[in-house]
PDB file of N, CA and C in Angstrom:
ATOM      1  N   UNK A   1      98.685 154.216  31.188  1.00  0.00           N
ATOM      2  CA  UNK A   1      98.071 153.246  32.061  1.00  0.00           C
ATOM      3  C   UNK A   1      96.647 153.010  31.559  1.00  0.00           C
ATOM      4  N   UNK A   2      96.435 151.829  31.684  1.00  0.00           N
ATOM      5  CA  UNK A   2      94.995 151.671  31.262  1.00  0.00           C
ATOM      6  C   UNK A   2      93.923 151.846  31.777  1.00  0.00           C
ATOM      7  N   UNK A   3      92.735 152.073  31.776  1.00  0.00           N
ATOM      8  CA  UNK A   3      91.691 152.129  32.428  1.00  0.00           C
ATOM      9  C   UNK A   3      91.495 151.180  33.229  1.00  0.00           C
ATOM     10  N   UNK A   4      91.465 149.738  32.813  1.00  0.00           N
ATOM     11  CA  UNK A   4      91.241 148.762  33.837  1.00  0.00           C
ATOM     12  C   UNK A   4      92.207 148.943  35.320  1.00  0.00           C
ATOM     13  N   UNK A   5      93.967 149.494  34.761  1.00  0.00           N
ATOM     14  CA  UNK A   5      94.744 149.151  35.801  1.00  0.00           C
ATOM     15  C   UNK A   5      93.995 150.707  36.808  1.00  0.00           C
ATOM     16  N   UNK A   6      93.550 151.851  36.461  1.00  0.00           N
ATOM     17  CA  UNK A   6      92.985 152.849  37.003  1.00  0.00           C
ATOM     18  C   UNK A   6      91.788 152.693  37.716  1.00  0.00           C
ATOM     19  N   UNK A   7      91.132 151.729  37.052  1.00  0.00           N
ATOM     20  CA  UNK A   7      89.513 151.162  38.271  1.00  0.00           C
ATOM     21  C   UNK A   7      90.365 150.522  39.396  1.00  0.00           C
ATOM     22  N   UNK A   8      91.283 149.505  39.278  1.00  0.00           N
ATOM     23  CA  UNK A   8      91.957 148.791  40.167  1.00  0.00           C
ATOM     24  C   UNK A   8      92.311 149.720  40.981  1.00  0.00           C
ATOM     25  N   UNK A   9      93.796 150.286  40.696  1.00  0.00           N
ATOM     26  CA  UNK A   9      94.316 151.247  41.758  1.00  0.00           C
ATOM     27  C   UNK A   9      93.305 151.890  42.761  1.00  0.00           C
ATOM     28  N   UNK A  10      91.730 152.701  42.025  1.00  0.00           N
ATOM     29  CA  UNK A  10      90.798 153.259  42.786  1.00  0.00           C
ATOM     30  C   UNK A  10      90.051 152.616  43.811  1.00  0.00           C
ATOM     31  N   UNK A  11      89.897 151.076  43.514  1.00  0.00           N
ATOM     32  CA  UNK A  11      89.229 150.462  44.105  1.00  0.00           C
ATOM     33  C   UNK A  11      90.652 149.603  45.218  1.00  0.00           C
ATOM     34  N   UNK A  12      91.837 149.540  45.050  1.00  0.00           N
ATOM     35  CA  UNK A  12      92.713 149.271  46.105  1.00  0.00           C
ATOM     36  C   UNK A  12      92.701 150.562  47.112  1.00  0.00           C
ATOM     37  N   UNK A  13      92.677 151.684  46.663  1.00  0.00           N
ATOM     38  CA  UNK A  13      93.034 152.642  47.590  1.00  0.00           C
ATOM     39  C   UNK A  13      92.251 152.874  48.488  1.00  0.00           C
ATOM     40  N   UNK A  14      90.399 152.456  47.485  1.00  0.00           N
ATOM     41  CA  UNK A  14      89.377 152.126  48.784  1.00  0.00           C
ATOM     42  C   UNK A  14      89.253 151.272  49.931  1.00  0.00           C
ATOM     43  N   UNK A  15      90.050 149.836  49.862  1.00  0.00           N
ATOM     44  CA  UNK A  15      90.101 149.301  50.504  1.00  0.00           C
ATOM     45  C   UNK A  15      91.824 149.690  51.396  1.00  0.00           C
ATOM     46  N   UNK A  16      92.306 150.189  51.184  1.00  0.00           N
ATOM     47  CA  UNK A  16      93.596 150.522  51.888  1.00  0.00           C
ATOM     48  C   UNK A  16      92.653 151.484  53.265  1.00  0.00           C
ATOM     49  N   UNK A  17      91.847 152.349  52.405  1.00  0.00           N
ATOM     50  CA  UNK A  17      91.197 153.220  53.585  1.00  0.00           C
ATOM     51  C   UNK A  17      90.242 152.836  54.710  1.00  0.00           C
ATOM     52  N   UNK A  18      89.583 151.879  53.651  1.00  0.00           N
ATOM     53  CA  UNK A  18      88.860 151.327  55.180  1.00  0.00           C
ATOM     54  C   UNK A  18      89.498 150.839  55.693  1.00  0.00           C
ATOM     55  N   UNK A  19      90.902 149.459  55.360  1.00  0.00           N
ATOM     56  CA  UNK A  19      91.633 148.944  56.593  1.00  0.00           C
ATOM     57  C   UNK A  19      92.321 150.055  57.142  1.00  0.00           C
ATOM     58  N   UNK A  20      92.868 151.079  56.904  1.00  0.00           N
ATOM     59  CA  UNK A  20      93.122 151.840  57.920  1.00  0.00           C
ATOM     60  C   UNK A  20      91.949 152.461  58.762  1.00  0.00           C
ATOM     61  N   UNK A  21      90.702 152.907  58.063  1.00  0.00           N
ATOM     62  CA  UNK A  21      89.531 153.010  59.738  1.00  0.00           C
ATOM     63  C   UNK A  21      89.198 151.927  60.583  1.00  0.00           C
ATOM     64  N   UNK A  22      89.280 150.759  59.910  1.00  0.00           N
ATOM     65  CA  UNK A  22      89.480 149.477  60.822  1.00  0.00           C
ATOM     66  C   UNK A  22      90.960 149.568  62.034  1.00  0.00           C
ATOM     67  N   UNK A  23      91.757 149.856  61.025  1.00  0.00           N
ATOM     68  CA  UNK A  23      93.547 149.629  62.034  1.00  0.00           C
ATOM     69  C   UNK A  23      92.795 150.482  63.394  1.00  0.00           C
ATOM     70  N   UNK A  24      92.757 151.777  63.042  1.00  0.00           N
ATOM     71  CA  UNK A  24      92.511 152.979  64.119  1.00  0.00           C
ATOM     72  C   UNK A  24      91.818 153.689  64.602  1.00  0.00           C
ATOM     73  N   UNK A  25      90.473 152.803  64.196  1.00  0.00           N
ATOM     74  CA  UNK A  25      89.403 153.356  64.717  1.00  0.00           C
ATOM     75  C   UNK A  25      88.253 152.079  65.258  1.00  0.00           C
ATOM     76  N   UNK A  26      88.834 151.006  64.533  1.00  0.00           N
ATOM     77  CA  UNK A  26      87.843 149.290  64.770  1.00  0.00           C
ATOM     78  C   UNK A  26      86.526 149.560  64.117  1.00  0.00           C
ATOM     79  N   UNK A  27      86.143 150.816  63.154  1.00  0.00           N
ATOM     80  CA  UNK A  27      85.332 151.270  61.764  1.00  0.00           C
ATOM     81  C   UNK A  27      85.198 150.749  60.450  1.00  0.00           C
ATOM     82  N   UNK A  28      84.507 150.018  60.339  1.00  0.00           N
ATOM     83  CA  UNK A  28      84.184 149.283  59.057  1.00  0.00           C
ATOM     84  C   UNK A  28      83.119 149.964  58.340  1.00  0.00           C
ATOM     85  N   UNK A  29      84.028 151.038  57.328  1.00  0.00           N
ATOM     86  CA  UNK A  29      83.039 152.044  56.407  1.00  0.00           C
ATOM     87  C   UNK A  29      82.088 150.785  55.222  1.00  0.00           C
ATOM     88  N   UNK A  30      82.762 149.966  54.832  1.00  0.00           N
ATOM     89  CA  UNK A  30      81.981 149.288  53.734  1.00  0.00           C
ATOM     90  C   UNK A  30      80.994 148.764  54.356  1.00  0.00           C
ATOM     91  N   UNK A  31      81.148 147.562  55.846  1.00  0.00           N
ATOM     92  CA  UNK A  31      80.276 147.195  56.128  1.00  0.00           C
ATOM     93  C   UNK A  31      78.975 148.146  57.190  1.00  0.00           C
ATOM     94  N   UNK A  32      79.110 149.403  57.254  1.00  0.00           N
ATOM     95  CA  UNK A  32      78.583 150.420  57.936  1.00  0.00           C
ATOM     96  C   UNK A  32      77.736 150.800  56.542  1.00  0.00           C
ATOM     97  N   UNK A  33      78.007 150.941  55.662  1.00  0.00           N
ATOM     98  CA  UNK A  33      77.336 151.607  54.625  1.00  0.00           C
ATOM     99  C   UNK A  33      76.516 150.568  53.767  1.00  0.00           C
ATOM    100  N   UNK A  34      77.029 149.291  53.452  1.00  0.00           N
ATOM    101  CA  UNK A  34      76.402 148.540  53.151  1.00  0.00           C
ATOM    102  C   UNK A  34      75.529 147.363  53.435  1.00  0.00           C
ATOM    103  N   UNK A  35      75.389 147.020  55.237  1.00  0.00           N
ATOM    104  CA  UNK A  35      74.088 146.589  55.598  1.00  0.00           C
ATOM    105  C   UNK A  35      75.259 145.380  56.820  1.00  0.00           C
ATOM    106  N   UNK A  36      76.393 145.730  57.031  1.00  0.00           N
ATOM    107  CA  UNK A  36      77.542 144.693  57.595  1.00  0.00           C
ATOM    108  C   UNK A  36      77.865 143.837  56.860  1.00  0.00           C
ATOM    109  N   UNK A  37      79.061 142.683  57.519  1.00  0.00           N
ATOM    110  CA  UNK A  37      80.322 142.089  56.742  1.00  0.00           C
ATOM    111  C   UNK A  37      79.665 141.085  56.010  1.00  0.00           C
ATOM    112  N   UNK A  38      78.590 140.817  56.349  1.00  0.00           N
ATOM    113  CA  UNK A  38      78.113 139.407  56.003  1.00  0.00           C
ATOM    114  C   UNK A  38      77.267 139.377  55.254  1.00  0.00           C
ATOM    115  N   UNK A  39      76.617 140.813  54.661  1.00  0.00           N
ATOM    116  CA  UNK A  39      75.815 141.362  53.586  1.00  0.00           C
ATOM    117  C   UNK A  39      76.499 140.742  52.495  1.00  0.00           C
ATOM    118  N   UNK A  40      75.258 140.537  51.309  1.00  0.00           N
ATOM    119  CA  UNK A  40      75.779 140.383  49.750  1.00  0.00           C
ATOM    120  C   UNK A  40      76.826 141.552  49.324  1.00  0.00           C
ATOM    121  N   UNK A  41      76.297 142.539  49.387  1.00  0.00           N
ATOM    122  CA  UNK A  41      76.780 143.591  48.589  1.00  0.00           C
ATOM    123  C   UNK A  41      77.966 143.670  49.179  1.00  0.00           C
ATOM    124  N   UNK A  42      77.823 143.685  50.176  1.00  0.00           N
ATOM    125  CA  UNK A  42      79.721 144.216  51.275  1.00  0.00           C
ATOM    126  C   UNK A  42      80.372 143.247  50.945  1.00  0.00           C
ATOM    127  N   UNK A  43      79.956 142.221  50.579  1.00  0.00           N
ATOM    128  CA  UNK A  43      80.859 140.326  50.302  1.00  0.00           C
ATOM    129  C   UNK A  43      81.471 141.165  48.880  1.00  0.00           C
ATOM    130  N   UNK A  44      80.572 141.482  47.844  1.00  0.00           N
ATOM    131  CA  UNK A  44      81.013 141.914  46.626  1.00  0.00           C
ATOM    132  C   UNK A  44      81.996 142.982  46.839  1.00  0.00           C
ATOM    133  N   UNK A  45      82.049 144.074  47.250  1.00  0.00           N
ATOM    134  CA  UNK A  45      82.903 145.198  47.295  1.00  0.00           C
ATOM    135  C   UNK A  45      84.355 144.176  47.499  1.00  0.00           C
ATOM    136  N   UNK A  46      84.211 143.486  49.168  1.00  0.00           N
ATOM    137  CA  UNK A  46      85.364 142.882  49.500  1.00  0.00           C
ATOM    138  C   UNK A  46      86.206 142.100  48.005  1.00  0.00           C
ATOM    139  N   UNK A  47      85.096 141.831  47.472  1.00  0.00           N
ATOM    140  CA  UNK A  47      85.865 140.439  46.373  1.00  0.00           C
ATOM    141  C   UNK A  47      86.256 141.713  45.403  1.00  0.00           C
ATOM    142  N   UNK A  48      85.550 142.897  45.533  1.00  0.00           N
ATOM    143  CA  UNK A  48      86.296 143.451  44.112  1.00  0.00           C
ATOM    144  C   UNK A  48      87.766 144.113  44.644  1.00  0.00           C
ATOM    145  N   UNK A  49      87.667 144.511  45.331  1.00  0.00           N
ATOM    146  CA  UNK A  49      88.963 145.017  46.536  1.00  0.00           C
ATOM    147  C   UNK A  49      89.780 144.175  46.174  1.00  0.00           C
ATOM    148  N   UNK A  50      89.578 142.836  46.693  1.00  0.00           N
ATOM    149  CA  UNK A  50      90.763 141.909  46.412  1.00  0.00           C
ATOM    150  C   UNK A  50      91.222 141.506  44.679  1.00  0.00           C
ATOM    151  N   UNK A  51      90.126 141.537  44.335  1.00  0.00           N
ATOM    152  CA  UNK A  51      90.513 141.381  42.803  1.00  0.00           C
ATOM    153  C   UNK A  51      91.718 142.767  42.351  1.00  0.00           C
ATOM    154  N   UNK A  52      90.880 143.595  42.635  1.00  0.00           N
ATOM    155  CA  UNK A  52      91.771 144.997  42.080  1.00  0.00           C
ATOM    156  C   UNK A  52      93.448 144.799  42.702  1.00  0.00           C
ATOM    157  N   UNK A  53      93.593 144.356  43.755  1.00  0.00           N
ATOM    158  CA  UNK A  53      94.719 144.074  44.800  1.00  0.00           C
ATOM    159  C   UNK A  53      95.758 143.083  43.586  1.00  0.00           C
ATOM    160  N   UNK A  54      94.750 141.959  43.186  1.00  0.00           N
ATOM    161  CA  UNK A  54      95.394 140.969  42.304  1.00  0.00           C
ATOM    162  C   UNK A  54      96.333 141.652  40.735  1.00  0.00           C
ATOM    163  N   UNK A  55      95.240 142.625  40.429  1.00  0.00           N
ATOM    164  CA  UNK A  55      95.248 143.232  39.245  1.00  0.00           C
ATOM    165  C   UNK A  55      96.311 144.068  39.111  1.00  0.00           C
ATOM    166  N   UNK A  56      96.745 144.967  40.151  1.00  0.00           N
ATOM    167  CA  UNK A  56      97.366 145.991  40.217  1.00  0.00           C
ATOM    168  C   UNK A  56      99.262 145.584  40.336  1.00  0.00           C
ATOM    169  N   UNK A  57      98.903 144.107  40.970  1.00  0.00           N
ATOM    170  CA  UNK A  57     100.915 143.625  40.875  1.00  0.00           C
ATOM    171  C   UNK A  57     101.680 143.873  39.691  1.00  0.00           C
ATOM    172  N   UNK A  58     101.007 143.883  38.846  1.00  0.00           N
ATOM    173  CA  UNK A  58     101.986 143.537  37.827  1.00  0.00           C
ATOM    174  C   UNK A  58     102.275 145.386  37.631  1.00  0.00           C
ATOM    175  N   UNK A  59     101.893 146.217  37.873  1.00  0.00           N
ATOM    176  CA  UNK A  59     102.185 147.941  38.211  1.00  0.00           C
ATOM    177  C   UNK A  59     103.470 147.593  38.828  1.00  0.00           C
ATOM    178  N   UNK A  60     103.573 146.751  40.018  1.00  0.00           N
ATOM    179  CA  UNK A  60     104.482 146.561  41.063  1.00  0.00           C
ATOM    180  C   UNK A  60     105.873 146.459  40.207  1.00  0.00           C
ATOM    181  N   UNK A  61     105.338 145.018  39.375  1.00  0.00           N
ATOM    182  CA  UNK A  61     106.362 144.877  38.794  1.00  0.00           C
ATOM    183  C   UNK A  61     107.047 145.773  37.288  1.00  0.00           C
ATOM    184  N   UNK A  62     105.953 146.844  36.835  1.00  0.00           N
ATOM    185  CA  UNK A  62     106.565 147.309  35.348  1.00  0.00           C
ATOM    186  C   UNK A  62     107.498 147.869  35.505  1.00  0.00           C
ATOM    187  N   UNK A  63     108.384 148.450  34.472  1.00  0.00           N
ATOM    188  CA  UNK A  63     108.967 149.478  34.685  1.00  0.00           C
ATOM    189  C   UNK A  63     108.678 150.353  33.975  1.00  0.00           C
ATOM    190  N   UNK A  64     108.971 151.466  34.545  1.00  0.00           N
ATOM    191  CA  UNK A  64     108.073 153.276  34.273  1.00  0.00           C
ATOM    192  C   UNK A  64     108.847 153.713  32.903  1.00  0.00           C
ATOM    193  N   UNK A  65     107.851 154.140  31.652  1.00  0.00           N
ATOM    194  CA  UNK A  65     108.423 154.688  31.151  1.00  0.00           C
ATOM    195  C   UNK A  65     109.052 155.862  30.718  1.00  0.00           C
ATOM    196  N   UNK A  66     108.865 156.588  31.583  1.00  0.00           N
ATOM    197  CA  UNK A  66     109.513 157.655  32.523  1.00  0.00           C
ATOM    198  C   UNK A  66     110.281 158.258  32.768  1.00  0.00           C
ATOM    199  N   UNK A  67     111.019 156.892  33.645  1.00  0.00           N
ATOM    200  CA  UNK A  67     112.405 157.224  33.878  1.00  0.00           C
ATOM    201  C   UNK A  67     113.377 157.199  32.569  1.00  0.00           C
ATOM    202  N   UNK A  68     112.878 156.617  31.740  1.00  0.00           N
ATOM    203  CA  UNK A  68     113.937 156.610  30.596  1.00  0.00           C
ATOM    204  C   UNK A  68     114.624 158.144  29.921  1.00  0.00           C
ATOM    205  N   UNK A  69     113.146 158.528  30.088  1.00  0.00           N
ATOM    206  CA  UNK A  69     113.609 160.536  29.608  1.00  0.00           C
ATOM    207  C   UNK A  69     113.584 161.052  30.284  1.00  0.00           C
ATOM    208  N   UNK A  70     114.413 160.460  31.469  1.00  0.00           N
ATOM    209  CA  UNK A  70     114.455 161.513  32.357  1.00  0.00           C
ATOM    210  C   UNK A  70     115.798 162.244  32.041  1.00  0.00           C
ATOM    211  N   UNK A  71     116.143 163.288  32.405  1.00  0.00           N
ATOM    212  CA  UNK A  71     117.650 163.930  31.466  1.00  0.00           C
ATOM    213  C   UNK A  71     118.209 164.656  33.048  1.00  0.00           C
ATOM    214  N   UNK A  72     119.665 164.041  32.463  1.00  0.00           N
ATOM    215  CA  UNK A  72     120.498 164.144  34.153  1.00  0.00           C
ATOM    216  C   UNK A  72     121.345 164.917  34.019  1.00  0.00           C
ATOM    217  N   UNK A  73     121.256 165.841  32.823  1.00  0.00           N
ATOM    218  CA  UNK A  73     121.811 167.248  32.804  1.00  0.00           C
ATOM    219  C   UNK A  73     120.920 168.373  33.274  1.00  0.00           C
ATOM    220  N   UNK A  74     121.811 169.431  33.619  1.00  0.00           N
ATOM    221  CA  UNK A  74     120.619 170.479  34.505  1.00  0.00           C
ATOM    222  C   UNK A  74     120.447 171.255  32.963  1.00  0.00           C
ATOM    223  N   UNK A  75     119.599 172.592  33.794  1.00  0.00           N
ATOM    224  CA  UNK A  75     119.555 173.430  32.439  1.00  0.00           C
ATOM    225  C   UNK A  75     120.724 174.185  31.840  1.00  0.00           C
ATOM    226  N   UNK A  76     121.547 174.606  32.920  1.00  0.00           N
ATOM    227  CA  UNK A  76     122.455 175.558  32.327  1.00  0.00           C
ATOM    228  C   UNK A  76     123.572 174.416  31.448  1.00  0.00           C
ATOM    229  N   UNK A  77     123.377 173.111  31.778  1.00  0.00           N
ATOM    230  CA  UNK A  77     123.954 172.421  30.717  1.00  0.00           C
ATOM    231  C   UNK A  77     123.842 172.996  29.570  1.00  0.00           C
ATOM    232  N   UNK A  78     122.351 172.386  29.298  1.00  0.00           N
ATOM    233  CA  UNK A  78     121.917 172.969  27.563  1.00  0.00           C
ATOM    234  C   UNK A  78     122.277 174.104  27.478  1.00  0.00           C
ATOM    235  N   UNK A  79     121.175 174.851  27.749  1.00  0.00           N
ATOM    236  CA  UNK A  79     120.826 176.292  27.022  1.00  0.00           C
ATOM    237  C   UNK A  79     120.859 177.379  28.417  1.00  0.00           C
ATOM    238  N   UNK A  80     122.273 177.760  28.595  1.00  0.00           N
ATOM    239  CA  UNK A  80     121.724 178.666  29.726  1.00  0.00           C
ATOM    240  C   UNK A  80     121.416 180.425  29.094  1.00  0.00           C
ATOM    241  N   UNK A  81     120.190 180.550  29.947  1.00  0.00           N
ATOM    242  CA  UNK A  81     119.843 181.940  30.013  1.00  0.00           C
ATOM    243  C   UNK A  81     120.149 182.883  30.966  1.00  0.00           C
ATOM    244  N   UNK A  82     120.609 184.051  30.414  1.00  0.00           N
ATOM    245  CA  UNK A  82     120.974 184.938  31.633  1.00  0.00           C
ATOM    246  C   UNK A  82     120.233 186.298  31.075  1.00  0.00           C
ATOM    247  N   UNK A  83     119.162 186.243  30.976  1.00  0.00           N
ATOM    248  CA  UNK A  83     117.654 186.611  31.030  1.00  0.00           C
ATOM    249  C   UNK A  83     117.247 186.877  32.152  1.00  0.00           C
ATOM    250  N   UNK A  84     116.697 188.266  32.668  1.00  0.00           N
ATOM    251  CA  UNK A  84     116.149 189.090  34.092  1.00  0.00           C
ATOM    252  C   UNK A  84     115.006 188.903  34.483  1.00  0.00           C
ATOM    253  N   UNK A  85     114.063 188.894  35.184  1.00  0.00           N
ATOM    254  CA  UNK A  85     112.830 188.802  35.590  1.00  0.00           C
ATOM    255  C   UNK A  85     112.476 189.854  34.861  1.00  0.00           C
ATOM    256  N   UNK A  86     112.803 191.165  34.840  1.00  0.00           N
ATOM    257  CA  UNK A  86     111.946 192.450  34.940  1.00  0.00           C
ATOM    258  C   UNK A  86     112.100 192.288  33.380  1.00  0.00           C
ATOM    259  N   UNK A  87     113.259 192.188  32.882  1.00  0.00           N
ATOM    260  CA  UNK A  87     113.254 192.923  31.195  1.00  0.00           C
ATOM    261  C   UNK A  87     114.836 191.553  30.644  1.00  0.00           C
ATOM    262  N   UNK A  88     114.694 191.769  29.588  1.00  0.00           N
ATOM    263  CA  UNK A  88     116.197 191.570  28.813  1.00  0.00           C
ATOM    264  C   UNK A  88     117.448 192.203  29.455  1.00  0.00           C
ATOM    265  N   UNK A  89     118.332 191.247  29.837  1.00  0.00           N
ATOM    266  CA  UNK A  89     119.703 191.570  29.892  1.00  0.00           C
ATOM    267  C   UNK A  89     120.669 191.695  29.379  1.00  0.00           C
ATOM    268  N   UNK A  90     121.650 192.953  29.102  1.00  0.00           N
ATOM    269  CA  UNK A  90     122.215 193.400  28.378  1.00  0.00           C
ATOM    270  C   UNK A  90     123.138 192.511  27.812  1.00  0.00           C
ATOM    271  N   UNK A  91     123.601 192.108  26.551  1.00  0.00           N
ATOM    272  CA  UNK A  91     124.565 191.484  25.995  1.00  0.00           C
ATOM    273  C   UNK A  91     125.627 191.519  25.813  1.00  0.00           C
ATOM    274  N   UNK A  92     126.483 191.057  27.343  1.00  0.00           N
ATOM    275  CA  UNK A  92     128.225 191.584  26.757  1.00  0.00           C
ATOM    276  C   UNK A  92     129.156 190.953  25.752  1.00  0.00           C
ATOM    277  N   UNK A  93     128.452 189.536  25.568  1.00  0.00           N
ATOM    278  CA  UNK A  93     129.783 189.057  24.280  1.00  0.00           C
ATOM    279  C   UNK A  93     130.298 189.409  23.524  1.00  0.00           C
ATOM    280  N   UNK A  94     129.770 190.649  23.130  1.00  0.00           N
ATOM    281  CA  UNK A  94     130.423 191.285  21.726  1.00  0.00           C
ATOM    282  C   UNK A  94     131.521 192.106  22.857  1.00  0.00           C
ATOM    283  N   UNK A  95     131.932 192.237  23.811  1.00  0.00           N
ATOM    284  CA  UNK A  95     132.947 193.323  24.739  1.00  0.00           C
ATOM    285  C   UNK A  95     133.937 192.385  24.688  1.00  0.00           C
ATOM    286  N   UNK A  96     134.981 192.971  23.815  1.00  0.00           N
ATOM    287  CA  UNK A  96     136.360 192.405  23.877  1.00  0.00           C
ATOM    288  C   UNK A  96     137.464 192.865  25.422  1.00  0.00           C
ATOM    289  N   UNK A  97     138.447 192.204  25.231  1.00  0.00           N
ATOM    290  CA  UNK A  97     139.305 192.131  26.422  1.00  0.00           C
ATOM    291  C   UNK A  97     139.869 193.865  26.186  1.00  0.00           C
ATOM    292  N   UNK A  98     140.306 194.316  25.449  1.00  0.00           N
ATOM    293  CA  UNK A  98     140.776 195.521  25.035  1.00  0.00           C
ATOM    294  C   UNK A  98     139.647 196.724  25.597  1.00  0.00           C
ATOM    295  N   UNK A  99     138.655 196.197  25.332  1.00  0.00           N
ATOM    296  CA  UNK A  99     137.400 197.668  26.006  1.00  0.00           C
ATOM    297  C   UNK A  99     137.789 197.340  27.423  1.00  0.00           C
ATOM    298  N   UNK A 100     138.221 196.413  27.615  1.00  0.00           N
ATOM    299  CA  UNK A 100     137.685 196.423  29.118  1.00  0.00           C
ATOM    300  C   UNK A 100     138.739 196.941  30.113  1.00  0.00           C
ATOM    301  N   UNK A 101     139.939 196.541  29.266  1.00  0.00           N
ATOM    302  CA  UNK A 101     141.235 197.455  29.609  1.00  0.00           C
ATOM    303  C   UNK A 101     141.449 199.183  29.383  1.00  0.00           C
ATOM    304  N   UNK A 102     140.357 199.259  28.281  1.00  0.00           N
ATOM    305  CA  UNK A 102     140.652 200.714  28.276  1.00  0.00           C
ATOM    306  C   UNK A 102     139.443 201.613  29.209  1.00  0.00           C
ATOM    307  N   UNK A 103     138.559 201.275  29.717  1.00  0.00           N
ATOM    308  CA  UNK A 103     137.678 201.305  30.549  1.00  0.00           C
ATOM    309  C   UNK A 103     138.495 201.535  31.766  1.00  0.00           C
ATOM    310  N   UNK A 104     139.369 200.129  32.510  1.00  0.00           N
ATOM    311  CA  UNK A 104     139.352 200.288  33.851  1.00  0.00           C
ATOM    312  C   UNK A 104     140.780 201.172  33.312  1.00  0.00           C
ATOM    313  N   UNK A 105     141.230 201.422  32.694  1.00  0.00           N
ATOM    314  CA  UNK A 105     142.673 202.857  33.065  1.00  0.00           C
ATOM    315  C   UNK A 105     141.228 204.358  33.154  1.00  0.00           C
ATOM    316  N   UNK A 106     140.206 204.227  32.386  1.00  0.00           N
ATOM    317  CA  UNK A 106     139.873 205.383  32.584  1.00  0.00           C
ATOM    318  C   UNK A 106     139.491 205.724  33.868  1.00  0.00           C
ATOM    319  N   UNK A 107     138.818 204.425  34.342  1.00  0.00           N
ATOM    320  CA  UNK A 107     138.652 204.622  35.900  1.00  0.00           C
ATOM    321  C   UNK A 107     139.484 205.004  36.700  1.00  0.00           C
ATOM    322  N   UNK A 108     140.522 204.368  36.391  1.00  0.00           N
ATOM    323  CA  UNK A 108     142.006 204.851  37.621  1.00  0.00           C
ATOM    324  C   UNK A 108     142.246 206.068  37.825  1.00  0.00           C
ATOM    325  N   UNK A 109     142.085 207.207  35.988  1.00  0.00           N
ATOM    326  CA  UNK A 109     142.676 208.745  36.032  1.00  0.00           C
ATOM    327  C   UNK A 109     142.030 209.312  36.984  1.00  0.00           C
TER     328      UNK A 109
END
């Protein structure tokens, strides 16, 4: 994202906030801080507000490049690990079907 579209966004989100202390409180932080509505400077903020507002649609409209890598396999797809918190877990693949038969008769005697 570019810098310009990043001043924008900052300067929309400022004005998102004061209309919400306006919605719910009838608080006008810009024109409280900058001399009221009808001040130069508060006229300017407003026009950059709206500019940034102008600037920022086409965000609305991109599409993210993002989502493209996003990968809709889990992990144990790929590469699963069966790896312990505490230490390494023991490796049975090399245990053929035959150990394991001669194992559980020993158990039975």
């Amino acid at each position: 994202m570019s810098v310009l579209y990043r001043i924008a966004l900052i300067l929309v989100i400022i004005g998102a906030i004061n209309w919400g202390l306006i919605g719910f409180f009838r608080f006008d932080l810009v024109a409280y801080l900058f001399g009221g509505q009808t001040a130069v400077l508060s006229r300017w903020i407003y026009a950059l507000v709206g500019l940034a507002g102008l600037i920022t649609i086409p965000i609305l409209m991109k599409r993210f490049e993002d989502e493209e890598d996003v990968d809709t396999f889990s992990r144990m797809d790929r590469n699963p690990s069966y790896g312990m918190e505490a230490g390494e877990e023991a490796d049975f693949t090399e245990v053929t079907k035959k150990e394991v038969k001669t194992v559980e008769k020993k158990d039975k005697k």
